[in-house]
N, C-alpha and C. Protein backbone atom coordinates (compact mmCIF):
# COMPACT_ATOMS: atom_id res chain seq x y z
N UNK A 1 53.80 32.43 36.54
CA UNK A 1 53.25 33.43 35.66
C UNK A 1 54.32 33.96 34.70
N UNK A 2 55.49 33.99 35.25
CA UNK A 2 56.54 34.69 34.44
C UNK A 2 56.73 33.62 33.16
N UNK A 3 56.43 32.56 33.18
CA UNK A 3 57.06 31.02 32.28
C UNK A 3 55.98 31.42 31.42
N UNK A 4 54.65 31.80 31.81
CA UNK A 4 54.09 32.08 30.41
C UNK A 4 54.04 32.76 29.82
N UNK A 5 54.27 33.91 30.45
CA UNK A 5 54.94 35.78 30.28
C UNK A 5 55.35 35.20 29.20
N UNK A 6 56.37 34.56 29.90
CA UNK A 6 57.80 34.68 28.02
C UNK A 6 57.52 33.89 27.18
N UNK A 7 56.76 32.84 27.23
CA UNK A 7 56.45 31.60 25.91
C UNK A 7 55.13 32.95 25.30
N UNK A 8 54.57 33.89 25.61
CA UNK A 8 53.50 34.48 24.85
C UNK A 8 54.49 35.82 24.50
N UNK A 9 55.57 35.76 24.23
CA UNK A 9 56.87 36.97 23.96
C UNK A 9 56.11 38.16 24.72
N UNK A 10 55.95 38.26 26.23
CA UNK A 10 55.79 39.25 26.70
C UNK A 10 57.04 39.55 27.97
N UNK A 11 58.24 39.86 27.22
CA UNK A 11 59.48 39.89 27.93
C UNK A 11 59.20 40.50 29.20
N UNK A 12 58.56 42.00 29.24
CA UNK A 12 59.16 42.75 29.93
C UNK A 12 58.45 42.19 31.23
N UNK A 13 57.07 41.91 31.25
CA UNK A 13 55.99 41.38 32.27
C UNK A 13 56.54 40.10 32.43
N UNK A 14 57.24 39.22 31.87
CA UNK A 14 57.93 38.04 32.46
C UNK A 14 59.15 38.06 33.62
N UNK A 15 59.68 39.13 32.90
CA UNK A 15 61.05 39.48 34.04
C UNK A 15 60.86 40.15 34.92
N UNK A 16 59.43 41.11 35.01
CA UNK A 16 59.13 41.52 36.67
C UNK A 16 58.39 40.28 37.80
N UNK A 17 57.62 39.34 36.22
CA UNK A 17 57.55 38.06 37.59
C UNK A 17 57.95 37.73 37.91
N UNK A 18 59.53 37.35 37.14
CA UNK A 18 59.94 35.76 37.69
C UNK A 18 61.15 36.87 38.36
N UNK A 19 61.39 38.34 38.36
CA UNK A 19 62.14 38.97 39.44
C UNK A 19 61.44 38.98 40.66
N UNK A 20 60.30 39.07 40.91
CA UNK A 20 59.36 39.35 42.16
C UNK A 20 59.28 37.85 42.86
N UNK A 21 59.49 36.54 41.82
CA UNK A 21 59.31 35.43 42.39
C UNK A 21 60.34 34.75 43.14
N UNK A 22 61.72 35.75 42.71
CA UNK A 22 63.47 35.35 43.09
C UNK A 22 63.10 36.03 44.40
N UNK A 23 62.86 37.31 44.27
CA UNK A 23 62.98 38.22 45.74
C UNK A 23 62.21 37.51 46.61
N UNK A 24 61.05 36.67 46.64
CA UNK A 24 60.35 36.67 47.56
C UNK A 24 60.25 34.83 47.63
N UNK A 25 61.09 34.26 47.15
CA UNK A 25 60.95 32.80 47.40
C UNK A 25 62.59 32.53 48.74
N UNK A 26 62.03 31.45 49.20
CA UNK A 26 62.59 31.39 50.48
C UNK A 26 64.41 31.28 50.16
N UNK A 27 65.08 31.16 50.97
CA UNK A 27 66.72 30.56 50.51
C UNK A 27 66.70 29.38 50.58
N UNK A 28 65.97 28.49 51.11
CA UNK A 28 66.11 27.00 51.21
C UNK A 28 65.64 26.65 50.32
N UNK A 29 64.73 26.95 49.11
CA UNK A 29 63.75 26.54 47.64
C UNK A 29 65.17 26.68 46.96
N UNK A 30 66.08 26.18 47.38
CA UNK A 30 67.24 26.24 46.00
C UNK A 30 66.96 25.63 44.33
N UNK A 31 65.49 24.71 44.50
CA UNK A 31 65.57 24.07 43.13
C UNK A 31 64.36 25.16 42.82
N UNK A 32 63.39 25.73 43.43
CA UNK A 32 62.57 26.66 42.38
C UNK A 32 63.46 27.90 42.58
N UNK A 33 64.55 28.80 43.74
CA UNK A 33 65.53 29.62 42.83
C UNK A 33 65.89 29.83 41.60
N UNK A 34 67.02 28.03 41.32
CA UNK A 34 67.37 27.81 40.08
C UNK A 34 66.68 28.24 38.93
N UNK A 35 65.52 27.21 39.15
CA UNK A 35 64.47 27.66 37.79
C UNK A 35 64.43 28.71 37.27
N UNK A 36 64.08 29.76 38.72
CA UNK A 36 63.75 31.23 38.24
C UNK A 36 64.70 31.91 37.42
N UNK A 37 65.82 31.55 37.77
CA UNK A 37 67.14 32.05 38.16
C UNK A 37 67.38 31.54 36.07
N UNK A 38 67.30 30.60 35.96
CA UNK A 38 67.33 29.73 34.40
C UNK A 38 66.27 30.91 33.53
N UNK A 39 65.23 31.19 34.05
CA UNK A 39 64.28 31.46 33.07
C UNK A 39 64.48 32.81 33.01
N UNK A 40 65.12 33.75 34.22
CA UNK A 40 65.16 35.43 34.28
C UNK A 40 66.42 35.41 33.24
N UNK A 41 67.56 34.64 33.48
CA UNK A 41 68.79 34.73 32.36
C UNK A 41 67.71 34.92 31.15
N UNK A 42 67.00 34.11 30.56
CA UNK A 42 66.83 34.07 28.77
C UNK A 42 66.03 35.09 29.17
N UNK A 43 65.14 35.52 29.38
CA UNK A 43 64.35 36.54 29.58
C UNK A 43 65.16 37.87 29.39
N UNK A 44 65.99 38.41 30.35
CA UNK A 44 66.87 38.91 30.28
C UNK A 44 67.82 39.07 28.71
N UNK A 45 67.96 37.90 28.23
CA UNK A 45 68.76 38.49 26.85
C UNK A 45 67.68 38.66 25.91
N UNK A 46 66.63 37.78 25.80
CA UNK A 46 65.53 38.09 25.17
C UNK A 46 65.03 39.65 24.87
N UNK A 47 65.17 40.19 25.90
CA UNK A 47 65.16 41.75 26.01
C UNK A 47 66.32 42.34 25.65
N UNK A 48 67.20 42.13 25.59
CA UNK A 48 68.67 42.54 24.93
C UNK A 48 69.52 43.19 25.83
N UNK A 49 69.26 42.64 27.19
CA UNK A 49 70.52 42.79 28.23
C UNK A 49 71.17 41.58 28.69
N UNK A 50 72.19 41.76 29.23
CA UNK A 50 72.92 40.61 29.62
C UNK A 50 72.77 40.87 31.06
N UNK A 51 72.75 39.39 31.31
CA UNK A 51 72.51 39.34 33.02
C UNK A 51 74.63 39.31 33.34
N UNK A 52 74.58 39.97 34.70
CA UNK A 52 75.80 40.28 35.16
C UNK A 52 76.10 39.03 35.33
N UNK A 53 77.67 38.82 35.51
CA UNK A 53 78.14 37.69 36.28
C UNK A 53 78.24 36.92 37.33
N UNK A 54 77.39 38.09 38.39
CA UNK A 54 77.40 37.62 40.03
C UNK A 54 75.94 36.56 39.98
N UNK A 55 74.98 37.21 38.74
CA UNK A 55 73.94 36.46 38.73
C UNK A 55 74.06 34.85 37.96
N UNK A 56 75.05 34.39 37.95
CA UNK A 56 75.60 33.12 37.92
C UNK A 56 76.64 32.38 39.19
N UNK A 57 76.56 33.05 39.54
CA UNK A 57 77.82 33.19 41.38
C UNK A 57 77.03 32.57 42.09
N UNK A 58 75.35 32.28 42.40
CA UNK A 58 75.14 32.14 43.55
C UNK A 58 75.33 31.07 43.99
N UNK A 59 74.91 30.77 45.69
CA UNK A 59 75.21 29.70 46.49
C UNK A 59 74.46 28.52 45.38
N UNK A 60 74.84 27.55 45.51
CA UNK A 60 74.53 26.29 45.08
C UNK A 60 74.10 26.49 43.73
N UNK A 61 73.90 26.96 42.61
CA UNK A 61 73.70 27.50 42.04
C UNK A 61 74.42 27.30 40.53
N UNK A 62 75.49 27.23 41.30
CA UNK A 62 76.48 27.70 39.96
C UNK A 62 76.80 26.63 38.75
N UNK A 63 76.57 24.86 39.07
CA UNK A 63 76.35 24.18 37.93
C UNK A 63 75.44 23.94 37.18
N UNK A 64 74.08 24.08 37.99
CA UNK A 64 72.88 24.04 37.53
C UNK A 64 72.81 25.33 36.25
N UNK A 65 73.99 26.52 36.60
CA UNK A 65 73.70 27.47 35.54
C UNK A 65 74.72 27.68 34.93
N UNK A 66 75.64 27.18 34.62
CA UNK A 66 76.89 27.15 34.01
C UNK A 66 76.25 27.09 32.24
N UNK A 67 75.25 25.86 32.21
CA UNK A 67 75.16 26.20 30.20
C UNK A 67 74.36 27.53 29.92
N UNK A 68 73.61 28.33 30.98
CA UNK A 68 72.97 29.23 30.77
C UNK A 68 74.25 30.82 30.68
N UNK A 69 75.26 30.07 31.80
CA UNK A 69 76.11 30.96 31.50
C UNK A 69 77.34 31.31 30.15
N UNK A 70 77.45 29.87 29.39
CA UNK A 70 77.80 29.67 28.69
C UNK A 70 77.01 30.67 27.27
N UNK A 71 76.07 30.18 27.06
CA UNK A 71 74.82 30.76 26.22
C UNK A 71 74.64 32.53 26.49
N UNK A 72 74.82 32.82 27.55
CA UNK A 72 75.25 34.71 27.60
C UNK A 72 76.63 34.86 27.05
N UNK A 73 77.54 34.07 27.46
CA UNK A 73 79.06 34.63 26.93
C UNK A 73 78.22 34.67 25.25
N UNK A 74 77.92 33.78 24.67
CA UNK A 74 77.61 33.45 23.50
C UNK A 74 77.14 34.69 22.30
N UNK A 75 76.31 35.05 23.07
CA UNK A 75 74.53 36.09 23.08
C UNK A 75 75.76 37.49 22.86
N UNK A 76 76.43 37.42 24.38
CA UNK A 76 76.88 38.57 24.67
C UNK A 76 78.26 38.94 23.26
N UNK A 77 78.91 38.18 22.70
CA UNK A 77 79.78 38.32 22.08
C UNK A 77 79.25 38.75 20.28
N UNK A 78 77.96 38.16 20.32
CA UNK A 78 77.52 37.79 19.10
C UNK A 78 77.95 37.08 17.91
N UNK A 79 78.55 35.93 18.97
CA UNK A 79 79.26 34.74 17.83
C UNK A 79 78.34 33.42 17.57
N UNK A 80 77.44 33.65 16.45
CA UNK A 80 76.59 32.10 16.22
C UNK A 80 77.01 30.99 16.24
N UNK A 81 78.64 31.01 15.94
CA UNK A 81 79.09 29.49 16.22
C UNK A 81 79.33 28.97 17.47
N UNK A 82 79.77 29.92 18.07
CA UNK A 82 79.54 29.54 19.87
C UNK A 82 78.41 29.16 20.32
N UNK A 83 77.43 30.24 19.74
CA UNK A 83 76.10 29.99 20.30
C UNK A 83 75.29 28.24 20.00
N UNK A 84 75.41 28.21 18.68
CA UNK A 84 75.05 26.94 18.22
C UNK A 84 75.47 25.73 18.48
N UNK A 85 77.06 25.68 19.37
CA UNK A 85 77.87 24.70 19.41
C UNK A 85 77.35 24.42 21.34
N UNK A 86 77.29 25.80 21.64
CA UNK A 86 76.65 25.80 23.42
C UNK A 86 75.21 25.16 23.32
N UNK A 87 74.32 25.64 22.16
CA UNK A 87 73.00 24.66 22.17
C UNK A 87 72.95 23.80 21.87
N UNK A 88 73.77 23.14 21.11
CA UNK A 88 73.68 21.89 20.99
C UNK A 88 74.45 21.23 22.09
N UNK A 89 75.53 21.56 22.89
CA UNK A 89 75.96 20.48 23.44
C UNK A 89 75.17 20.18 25.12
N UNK A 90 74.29 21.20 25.44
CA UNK A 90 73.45 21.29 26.50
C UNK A 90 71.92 21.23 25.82
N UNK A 91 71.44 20.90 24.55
CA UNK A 91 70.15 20.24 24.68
C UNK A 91 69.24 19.73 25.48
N UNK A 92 70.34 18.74 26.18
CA UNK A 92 69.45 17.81 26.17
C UNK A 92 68.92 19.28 28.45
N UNK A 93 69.75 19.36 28.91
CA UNK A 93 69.70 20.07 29.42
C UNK A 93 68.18 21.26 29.39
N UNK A 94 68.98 21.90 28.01
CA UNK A 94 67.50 22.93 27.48
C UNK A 94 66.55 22.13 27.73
N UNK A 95 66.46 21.26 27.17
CA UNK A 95 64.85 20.56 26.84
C UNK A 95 64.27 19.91 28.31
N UNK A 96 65.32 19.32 29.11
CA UNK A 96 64.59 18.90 30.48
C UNK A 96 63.87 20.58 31.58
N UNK A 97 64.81 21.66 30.93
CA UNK A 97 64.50 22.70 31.82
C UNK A 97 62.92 23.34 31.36
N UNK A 98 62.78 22.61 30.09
CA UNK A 98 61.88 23.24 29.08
C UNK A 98 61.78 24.68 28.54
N UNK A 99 63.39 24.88 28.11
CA UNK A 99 63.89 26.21 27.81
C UNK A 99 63.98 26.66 26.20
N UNK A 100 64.09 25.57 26.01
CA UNK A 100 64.64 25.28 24.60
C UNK A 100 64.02 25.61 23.64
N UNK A 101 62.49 26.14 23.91
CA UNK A 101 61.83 27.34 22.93
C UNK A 101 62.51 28.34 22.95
N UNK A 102 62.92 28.78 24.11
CA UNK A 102 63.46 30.53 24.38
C UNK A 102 64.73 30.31 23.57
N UNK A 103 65.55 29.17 23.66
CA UNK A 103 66.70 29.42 23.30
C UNK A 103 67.01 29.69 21.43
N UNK A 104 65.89 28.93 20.92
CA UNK A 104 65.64 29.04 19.57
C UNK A 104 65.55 30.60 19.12
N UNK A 105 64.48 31.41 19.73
CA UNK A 105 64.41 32.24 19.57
C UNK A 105 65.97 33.46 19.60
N UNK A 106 66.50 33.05 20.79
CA UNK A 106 67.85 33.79 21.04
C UNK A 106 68.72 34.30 19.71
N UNK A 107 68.93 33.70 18.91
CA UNK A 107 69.18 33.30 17.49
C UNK A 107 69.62 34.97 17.14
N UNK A 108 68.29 35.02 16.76
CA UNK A 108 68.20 36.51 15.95
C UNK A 108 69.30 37.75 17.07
N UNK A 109 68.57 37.35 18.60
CA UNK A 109 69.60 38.51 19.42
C UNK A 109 71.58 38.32 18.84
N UNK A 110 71.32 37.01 18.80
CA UNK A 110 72.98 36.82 18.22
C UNK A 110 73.23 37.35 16.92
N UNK A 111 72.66 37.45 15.95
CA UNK A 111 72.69 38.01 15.01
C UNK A 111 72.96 39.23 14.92
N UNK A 112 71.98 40.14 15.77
CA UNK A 112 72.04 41.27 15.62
C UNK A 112 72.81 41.59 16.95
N UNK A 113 73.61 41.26 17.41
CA UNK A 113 75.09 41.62 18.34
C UNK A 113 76.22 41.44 17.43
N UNK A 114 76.11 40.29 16.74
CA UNK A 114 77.14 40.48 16.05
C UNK A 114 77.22 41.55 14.65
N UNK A 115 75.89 41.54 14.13
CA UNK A 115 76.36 42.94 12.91
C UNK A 115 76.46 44.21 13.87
N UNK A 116 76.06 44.93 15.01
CA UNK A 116 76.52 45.37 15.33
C UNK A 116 78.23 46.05 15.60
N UNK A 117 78.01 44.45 16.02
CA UNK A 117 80.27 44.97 16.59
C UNK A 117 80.85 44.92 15.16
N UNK A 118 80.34 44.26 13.95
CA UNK A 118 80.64 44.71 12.14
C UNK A 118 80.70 46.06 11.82
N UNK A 119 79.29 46.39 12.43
CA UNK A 119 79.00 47.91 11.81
C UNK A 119 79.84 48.37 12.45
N UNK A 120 80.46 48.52 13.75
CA UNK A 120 81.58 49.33 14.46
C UNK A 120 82.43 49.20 13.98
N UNK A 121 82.85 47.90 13.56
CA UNK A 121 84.12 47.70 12.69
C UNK A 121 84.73 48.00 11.32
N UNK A 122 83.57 47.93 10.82
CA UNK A 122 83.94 48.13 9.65
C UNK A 122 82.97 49.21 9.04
N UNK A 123 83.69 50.08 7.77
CA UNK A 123 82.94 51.23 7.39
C UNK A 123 81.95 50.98 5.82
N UNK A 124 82.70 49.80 5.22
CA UNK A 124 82.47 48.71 4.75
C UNK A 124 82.92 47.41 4.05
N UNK A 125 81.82 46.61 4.31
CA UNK A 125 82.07 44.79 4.25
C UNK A 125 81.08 44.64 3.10
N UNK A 126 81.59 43.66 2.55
CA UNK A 126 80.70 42.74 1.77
C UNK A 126 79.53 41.69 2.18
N UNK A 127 78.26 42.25 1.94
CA UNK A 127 77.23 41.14 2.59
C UNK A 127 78.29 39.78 2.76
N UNK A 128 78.69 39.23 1.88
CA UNK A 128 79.17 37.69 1.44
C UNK A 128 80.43 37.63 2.99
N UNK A 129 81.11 38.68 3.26
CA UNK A 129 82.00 39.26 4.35
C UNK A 129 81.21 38.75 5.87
N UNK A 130 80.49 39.58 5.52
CA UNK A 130 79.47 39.89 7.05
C UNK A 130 78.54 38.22 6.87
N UNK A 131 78.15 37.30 6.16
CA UNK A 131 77.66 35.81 6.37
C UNK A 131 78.57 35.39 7.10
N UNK A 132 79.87 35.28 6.40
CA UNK A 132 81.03 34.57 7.12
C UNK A 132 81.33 34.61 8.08
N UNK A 133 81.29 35.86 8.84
CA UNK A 133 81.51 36.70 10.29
C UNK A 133 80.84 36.06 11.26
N UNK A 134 79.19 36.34 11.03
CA UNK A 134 78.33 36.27 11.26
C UNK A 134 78.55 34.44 11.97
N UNK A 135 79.17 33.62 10.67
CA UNK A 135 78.71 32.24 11.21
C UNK A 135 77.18 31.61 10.23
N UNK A 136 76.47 32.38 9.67
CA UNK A 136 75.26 32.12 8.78
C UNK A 136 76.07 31.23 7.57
N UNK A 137 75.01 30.49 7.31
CA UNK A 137 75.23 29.54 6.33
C UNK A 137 74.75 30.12 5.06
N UNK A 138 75.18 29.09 4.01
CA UNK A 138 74.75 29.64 2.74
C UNK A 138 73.22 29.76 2.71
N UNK A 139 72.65 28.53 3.46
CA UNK A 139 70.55 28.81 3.04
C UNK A 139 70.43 30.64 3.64
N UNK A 140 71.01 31.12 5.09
CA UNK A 140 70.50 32.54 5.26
C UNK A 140 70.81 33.38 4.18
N UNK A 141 69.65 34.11 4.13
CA UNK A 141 69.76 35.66 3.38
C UNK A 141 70.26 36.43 3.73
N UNK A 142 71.75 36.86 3.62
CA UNK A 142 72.05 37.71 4.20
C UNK A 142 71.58 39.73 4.09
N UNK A 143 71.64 39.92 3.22
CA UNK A 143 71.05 41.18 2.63
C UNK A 143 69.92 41.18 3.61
N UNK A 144 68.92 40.14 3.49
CA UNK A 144 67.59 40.46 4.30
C UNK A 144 67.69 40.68 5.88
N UNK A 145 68.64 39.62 6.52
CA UNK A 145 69.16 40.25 7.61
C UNK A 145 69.53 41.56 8.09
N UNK A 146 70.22 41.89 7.35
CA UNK A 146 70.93 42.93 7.23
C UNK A 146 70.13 44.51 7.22
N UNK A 147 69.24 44.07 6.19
CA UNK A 147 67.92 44.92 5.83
C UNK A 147 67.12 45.14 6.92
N UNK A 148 66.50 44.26 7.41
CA UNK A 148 65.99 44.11 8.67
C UNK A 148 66.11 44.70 9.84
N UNK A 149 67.65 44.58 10.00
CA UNK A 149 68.64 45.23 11.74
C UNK A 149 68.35 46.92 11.13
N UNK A 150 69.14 47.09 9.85
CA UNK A 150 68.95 48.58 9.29
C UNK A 150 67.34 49.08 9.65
N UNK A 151 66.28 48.29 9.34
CA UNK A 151 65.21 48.99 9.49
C UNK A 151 64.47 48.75 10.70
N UNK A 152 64.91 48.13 11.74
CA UNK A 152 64.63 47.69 12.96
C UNK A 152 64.95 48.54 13.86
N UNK A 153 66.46 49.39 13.51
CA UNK A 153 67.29 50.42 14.15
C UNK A 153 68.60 49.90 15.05
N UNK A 154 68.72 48.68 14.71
CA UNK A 154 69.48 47.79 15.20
C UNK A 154 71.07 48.51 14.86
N UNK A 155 71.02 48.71 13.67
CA UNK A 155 72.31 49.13 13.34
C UNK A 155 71.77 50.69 12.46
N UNK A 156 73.10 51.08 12.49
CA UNK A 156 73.02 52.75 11.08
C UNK A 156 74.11 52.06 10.15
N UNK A 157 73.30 51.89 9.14
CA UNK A 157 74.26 51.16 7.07
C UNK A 157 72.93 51.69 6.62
N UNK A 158 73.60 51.27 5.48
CA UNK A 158 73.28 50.83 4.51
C UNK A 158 73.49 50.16 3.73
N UNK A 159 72.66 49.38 2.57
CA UNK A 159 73.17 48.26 1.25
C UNK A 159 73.71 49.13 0.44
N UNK A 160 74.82 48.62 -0.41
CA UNK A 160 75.02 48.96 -1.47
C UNK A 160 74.23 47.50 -2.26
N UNK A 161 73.29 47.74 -2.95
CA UNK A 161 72.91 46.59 -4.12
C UNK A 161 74.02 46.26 -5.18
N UNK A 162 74.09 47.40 -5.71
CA UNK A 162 74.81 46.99 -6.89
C UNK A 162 76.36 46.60 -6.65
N UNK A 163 77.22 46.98 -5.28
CA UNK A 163 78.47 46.13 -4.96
C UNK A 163 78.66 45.05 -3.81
N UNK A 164 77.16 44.91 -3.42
CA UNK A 164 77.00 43.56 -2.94
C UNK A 164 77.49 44.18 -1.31
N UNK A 165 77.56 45.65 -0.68
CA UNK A 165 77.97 45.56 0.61
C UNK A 165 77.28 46.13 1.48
N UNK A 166 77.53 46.24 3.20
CA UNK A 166 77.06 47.30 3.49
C UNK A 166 77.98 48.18 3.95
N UNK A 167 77.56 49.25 3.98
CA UNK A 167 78.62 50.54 4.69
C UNK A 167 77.70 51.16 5.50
């Protein structure tokens, strides 16, 4: 129930299933653990927390979730080039777990972690500044991004239009 929870973006009702399905599935189900264990991580950042580190620790556990753990350092830092370089090199991975919708989506959470730790940083940057940072290519809009997190509540800026920044 939780696997469809999150493919219909209903985070929060996904992560009390597939939490209720960890608590109450046996210790010897180590391969439906895993799963759960795979699908509560994206779920989890999907919602915009990071799962702790012990929740990659467990018994038998720990290679099966190593690219998932990889993909939080990622999330958690808000660096798109990490992130993009971790999805691509565990694809093929994503796609056998059949994750690899969720992970698409992740995208934007990286985005908006990283203008965050910007906006902390800086009082102001140049949109053209904050692409580069960011890791966004020339096709993204950056302004609209930007616009977006501002009116989302993601971040406190503003544009300057006419000097191209935000502060």
């Amino acid at each position: 129930m939780g696997r469809i929870r999150a493919i219909q973006l209903e985070y929060t009702e996904a992560k009390e299933c597939l939490q209720q399905a960890a608590r109450k599935a046996p210790s010897v189900a180590k391969g439906f653990r895993t799963t759960v264990s795979k699908w509560l991580v994206l779920v989890r950042l999907l919602l915009g927390d990071i799962p702790e580190r012990t929740d990659f620790n467990q018994d038998g556990m720990i290679k099966a979730l190593e690219p998932y753990f990889k993909l939080t350092q990622a999330v958690r830092i808000g660096d798109l080039v990490t992130f993009k370089a971790v999805a691509e090199k565990y694809d093929g991975v994503f796609k056998a777990d059949k994750t690899a919708n969720l992970i698409v989506r992740l995208r934007h959470n990286v985005i908006r972690t990283g203008l965050r730790r910007i906006n902390l940083a800086y009082s102001r940057i140049s949109l053209k500044d904050v692409g580069a940072k960011l890791g966004l290519t020339e096709d993204d809009d950056v302004e609209c991004i930007v616009a977006k997190a501002i009116r989302d509540g993601g971040i406190e800026a503003t544009i300057d239009h006419d000097r191209g920044c935000m502060e």
